[in-house]
C-alpha atoms as a PDB file:
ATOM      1  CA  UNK A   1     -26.935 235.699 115.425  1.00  0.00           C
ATOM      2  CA  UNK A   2     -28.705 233.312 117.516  1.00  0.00           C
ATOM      3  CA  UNK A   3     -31.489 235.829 118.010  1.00  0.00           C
ATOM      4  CA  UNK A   4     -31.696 236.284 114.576  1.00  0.00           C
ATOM      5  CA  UNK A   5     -32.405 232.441 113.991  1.00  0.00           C
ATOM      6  CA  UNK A   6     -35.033 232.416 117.111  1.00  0.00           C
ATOM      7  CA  UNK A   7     -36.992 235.468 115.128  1.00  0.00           C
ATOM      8  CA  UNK A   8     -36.850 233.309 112.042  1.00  0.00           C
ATOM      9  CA  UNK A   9     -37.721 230.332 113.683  1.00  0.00           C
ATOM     10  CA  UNK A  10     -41.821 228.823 112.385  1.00  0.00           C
ATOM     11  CA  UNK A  11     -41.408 225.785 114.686  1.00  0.00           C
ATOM     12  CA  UNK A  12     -42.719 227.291 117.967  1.00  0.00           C
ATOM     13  CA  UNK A  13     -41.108 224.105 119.616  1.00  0.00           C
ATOM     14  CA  UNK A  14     -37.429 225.081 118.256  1.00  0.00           C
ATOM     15  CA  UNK A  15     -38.316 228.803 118.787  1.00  0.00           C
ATOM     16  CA  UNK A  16     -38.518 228.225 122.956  1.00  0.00           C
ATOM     17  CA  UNK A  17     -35.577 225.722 122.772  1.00  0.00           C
ATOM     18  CA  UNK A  18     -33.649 228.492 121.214  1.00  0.00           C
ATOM     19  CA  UNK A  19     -34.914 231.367 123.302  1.00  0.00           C
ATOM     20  CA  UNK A  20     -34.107 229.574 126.465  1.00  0.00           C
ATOM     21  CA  UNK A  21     -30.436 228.912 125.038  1.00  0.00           C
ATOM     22  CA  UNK A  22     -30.070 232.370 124.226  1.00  0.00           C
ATOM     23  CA  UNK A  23     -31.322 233.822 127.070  1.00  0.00           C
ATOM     24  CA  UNK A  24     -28.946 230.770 129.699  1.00  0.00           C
ATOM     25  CA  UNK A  25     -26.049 231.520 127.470  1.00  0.00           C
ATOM     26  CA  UNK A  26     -26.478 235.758 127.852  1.00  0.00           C
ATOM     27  CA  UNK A  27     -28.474 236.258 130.797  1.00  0.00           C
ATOM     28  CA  UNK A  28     -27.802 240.445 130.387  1.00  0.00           C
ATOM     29  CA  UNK A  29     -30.437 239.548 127.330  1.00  0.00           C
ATOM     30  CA  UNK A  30     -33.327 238.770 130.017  1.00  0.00           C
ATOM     31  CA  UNK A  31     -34.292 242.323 130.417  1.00  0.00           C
ATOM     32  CA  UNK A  32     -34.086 243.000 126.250  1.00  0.00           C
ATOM     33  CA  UNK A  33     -35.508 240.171 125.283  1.00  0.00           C
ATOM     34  CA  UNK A  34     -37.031 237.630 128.173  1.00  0.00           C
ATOM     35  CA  UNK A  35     -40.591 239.192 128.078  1.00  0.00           C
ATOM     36  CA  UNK A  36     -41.458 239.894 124.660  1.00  0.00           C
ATOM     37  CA  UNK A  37     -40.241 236.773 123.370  1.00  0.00           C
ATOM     38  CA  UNK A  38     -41.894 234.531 126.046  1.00  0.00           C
ATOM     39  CA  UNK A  39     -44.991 236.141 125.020  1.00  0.00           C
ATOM     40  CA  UNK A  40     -44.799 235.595 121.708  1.00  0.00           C
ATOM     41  CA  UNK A  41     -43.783 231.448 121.917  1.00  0.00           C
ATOM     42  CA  UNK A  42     -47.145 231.689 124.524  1.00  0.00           C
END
C-alpha cells in the first residue's frame, strides 16, 4: 500500500520521504525497489 502511495506521489519531496520509510520499514524491498525508485526521485 505504501508503495502504491510513493508511485502516486507528484511531490518529489514526499515521494523520497516515503521511499526511505518504505524501504527502513521493509528492508527485503531494497533489492525490488531501492534502485529504480532512487533514480526516479533523482
Amino acid at each position: 500500500m505504501l508503495l502504491k502511495a510513493t508511485e502516486q506521489c507528484f511531490n518529489t519531496l514526499e515521494k523520497a520521504e516515503m521511499l526511505l520509510l518504505l524501504l527502513k520499514r521493509f528492508p527485503e524491498s531494497v533489492v525490488q525497489h531501492g534502485v529504480s525508485k532512487s533514480d526516479t526521485i533523482l
